[in-house]
N, C-alpha and C. Protein backbone atom coordinates (compact mmCIF):
# COMPACT_ATOMS: atom_id res chain seq x y z
N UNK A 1 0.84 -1.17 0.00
CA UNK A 1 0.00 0.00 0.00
C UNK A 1 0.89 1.24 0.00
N UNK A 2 0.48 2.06 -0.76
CA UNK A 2 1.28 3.41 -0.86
C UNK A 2 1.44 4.28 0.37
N UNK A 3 2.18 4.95 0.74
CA UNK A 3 2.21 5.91 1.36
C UNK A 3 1.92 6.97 1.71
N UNK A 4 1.72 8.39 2.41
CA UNK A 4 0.83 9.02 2.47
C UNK A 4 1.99 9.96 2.24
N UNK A 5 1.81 11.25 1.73
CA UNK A 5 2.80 11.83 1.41
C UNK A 5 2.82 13.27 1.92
N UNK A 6 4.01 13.53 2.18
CA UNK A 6 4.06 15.20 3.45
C UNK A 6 3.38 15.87 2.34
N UNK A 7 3.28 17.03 2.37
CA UNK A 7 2.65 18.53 1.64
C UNK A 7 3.88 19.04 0.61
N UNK A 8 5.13 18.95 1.20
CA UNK A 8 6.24 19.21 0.49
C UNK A 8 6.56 17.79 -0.36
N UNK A 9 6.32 16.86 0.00
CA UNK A 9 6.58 15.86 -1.06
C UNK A 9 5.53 16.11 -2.25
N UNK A 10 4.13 16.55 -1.63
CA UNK A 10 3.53 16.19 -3.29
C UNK A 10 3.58 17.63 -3.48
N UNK A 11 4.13 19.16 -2.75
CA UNK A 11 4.94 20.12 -3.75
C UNK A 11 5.57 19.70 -4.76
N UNK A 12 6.52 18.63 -4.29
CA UNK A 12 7.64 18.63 -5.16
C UNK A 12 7.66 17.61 -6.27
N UNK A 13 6.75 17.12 -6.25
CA UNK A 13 5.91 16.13 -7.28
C UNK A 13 5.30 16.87 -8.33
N UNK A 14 4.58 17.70 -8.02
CA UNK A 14 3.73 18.42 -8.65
C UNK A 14 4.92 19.13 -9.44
N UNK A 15 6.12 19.86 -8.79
CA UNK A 15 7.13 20.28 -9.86
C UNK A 15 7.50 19.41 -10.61
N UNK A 16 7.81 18.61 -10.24
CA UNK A 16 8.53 17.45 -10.94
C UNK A 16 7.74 16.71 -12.42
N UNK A 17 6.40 16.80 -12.14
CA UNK A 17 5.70 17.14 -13.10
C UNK A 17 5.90 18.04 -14.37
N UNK A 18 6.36 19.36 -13.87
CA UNK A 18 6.16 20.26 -15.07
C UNK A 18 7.39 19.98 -15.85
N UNK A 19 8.64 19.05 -14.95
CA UNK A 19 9.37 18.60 -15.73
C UNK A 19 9.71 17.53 -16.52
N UNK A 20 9.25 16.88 -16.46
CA UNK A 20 8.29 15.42 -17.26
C UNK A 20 7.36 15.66 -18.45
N UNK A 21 6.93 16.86 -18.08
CA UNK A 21 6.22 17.29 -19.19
C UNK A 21 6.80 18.21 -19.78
N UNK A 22 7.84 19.25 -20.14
CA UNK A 22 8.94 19.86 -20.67
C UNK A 22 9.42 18.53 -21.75
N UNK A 23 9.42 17.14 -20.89
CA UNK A 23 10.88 16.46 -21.24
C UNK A 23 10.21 15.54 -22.24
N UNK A 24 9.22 15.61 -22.30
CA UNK A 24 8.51 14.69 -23.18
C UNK A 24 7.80 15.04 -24.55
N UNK A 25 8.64 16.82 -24.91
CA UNK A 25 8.54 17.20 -26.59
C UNK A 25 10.32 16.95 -26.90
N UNK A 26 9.68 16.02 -28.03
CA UNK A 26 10.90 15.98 -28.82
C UNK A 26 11.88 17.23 -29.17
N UNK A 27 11.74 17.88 -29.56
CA UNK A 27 12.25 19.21 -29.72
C UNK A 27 12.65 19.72 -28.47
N UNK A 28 12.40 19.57 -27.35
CA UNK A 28 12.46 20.10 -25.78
C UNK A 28 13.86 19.51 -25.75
N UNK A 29 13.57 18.10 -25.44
CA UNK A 29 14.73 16.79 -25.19
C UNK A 29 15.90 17.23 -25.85
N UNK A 30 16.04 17.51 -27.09
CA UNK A 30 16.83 17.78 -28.41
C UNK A 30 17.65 18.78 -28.18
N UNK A 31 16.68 20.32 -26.99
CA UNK A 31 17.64 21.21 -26.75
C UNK A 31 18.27 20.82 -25.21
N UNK A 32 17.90 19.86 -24.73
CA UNK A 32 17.96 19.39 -22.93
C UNK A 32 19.42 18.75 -23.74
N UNK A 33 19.38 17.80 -24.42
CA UNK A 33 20.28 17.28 -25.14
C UNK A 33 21.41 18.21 -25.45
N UNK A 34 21.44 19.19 -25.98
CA UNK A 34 22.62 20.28 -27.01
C UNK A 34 23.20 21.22 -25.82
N UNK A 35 22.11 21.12 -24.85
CA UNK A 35 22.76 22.37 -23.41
C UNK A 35 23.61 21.50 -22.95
N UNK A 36 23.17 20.24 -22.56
CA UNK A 36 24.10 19.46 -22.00
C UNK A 36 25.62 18.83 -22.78
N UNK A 37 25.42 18.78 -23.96
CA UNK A 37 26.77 18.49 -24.57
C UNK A 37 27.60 19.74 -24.86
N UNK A 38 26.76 20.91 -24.94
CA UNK A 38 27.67 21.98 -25.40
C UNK A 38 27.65 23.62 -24.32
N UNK A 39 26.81 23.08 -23.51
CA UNK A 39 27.18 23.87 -21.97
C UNK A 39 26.11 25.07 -22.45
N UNK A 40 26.48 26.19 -21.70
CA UNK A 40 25.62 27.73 -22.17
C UNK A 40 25.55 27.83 -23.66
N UNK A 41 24.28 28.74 -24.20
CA UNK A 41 24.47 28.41 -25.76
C UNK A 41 23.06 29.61 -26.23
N UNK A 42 23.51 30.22 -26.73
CA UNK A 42 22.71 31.63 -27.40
C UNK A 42 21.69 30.90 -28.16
N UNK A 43 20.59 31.65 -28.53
CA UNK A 43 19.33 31.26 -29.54
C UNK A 43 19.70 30.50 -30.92
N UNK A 44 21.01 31.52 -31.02
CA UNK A 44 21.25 31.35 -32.62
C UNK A 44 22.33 30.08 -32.60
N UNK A 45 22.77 29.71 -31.46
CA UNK A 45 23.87 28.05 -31.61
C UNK A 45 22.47 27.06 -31.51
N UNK A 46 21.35 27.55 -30.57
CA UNK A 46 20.84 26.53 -30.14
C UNK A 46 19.94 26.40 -31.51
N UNK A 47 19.35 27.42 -32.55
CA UNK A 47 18.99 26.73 -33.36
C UNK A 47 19.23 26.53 -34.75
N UNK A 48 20.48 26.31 -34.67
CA UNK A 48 21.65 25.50 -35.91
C UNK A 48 21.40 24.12 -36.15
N UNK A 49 20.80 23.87 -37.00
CA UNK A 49 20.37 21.97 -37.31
C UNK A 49 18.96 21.96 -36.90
N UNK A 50 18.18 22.96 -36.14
CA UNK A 50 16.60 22.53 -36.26
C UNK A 50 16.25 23.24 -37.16
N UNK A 51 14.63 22.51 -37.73
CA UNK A 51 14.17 22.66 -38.90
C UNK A 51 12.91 23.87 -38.37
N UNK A 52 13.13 24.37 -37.22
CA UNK A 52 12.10 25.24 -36.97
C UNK A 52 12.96 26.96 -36.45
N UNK A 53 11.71 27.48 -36.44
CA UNK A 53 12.54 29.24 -36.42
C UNK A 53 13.04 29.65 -35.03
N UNK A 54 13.55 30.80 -34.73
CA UNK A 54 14.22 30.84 -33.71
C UNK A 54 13.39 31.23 -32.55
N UNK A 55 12.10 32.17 -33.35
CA UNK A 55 10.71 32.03 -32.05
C UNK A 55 10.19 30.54 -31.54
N UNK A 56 9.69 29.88 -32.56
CA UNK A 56 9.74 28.73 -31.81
C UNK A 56 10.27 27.71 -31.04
N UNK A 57 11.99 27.76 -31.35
CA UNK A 57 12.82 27.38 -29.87
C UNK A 57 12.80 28.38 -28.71
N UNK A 58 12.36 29.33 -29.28
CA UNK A 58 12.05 30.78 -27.94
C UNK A 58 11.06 29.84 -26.83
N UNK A 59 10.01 29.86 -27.45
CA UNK A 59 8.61 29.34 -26.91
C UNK A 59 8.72 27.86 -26.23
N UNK A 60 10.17 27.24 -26.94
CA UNK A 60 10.33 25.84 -26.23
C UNK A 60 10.81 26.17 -24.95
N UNK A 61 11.85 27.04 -25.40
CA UNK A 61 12.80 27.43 -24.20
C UNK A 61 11.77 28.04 -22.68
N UNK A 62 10.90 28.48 -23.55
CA UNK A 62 9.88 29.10 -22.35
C UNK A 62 9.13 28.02 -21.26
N UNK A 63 9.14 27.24 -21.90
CA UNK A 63 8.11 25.89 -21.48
C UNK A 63 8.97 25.26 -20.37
N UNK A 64 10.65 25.28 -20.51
CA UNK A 64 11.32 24.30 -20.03
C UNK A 64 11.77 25.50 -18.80
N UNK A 65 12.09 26.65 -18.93
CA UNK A 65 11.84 27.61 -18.15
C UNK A 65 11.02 27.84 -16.89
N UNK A 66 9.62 27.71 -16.77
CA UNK A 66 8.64 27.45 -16.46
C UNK A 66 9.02 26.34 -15.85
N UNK A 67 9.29 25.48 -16.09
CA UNK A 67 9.74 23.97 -15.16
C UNK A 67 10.62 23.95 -14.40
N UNK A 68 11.53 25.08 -14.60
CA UNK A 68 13.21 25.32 -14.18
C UNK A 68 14.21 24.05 -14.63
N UNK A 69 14.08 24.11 -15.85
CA UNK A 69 14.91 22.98 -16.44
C UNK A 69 15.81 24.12 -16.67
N UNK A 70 15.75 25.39 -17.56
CA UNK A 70 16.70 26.13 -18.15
C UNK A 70 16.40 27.59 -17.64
N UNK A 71 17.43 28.46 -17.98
CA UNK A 71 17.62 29.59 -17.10
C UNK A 71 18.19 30.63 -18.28
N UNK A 72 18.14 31.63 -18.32
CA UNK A 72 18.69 32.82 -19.24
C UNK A 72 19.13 33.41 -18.55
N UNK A 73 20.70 34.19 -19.40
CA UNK A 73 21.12 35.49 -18.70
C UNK A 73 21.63 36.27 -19.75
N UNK A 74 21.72 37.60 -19.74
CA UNK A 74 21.85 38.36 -21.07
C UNK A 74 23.29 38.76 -20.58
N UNK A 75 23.80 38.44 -22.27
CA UNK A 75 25.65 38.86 -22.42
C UNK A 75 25.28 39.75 -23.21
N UNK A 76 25.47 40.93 -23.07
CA UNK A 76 25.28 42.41 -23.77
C UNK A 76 23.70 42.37 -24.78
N UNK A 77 23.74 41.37 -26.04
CA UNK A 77 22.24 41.67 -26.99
C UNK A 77 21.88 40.31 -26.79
N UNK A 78 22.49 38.90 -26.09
CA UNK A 78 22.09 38.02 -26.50
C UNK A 78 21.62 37.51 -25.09
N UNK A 79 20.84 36.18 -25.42
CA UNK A 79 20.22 35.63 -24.13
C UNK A 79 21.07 34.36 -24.29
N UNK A 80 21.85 34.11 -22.84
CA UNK A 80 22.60 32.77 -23.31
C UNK A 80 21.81 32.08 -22.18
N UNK A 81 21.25 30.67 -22.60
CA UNK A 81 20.73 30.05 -22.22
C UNK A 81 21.84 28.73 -21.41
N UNK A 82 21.13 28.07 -20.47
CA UNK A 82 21.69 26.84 -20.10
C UNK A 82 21.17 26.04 -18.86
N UNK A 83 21.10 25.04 -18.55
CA UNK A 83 20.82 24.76 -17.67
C UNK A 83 20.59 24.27 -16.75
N UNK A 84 19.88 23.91 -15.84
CA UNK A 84 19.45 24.07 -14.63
C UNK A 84 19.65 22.35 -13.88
N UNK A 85 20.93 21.86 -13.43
CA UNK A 85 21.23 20.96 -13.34
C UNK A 85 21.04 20.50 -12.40
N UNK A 86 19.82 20.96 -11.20
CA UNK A 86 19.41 20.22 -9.84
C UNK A 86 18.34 19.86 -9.88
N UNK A 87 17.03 20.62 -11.04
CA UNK A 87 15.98 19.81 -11.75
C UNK A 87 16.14 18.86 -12.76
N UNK A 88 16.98 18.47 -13.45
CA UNK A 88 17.45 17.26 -13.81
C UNK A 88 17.88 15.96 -12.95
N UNK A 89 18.53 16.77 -11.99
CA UNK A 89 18.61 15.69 -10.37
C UNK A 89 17.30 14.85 -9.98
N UNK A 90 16.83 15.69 -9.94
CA UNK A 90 15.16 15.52 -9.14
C UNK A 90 14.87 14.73 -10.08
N UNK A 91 14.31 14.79 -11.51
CA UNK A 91 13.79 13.80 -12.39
C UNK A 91 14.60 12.63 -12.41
N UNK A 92 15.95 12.73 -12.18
CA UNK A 92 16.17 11.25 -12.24
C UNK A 92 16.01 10.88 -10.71
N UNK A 93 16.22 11.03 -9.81
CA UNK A 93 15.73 10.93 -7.93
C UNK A 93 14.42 10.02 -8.36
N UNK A 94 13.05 10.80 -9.02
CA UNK A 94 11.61 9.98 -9.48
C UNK A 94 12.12 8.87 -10.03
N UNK A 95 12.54 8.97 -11.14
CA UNK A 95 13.10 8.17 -12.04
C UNK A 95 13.31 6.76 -11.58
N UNK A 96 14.28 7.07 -9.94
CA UNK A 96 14.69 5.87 -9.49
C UNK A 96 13.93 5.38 -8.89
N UNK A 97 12.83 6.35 -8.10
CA UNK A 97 12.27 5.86 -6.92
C UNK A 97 11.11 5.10 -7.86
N UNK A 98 10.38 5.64 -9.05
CA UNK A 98 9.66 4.40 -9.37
C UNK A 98 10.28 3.39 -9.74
N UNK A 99 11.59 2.79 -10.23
CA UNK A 99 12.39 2.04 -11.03
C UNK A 99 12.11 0.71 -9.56
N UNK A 100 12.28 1.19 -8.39
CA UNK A 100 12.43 0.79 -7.35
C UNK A 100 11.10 0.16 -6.70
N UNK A 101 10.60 0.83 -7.24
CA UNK A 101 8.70 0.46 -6.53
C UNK A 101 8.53 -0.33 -7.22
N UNK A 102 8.54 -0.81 -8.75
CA UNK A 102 8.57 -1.53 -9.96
C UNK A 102 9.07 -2.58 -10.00
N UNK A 103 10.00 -2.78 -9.17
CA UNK A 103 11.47 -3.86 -9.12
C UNK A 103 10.29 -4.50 -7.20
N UNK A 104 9.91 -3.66 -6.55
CA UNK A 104 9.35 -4.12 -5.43
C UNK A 104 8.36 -5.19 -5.37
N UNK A 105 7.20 -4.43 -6.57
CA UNK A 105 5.78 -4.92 -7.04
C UNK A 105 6.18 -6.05 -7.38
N UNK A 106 7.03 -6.23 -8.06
CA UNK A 106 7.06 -7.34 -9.55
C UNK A 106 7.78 -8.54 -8.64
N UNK A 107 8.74 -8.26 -7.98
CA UNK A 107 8.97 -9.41 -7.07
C UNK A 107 7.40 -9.79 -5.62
N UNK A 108 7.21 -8.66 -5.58
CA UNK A 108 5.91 -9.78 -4.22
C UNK A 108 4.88 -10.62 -5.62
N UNK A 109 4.66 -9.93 -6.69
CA UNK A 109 3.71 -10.77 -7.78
C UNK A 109 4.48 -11.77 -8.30
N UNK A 110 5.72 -12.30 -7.92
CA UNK A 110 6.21 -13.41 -8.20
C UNK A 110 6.56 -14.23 -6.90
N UNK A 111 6.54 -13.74 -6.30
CA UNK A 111 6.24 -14.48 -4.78
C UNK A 111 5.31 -14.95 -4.67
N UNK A 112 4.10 -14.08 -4.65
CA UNK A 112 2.45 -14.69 -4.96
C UNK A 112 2.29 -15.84 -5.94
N UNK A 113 2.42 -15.89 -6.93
CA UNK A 113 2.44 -16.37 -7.98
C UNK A 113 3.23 -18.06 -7.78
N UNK A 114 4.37 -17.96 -7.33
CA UNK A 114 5.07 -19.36 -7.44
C UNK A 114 4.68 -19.39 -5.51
């Protein structure tokens, strides 16, 4: 049976959410992907090789923002983007803890079972 969960746990669920859902447009992933191999990175690096315009990685960037996946700071005209590497923590933290509940279930239903 599940657990009952503090007020700050399902806070932080509920964030953890908006980052799950950031992480689950292709195009999102793609720039989660390019920050991470190529560190801080202006509009115009980040959209070199996508097939879409630079407002619409704007509007991605906004989404993942909003989640605190990524963060902006302005170098004189440009916004250099990058980011936010303790909400990436947290998603994989979920990540494990269901991996773990999963690995729990599946052994008592094979206990039951045989």
């Amino acid at each position: 049976m599940p657990r009952a969960r503090s007020g700050r746990e399902t806070a932080t669920l509920a964030g953890s959410a908006a980052v799950f859902f950031a992480l689950g447009d292709e195009t999102r992933l793609g720039l989660v992907s390019r920050l991470s191999d190529g560190g801080p990175m202006s509009i115009a690096r980040l959209t070199a090789g996508f097939d879409i315009t630079r407002q619409a990685i704007t509007k991605h960037l906004r989404v993942m923002e909003h989640a605190g996946l990524v963060r902006s700071m302005q170098q004189g005209r440009e916004s250099i983007w990058q980011l936010e590497q303790r909400r990436l923590a947290e998603a994989r933290h979920y990540l494990q803890l269901i991996s773990t509940q999963w690995d729990e279930t599946l052994g008592r239903l094979k206990r039951f079972v045989e």
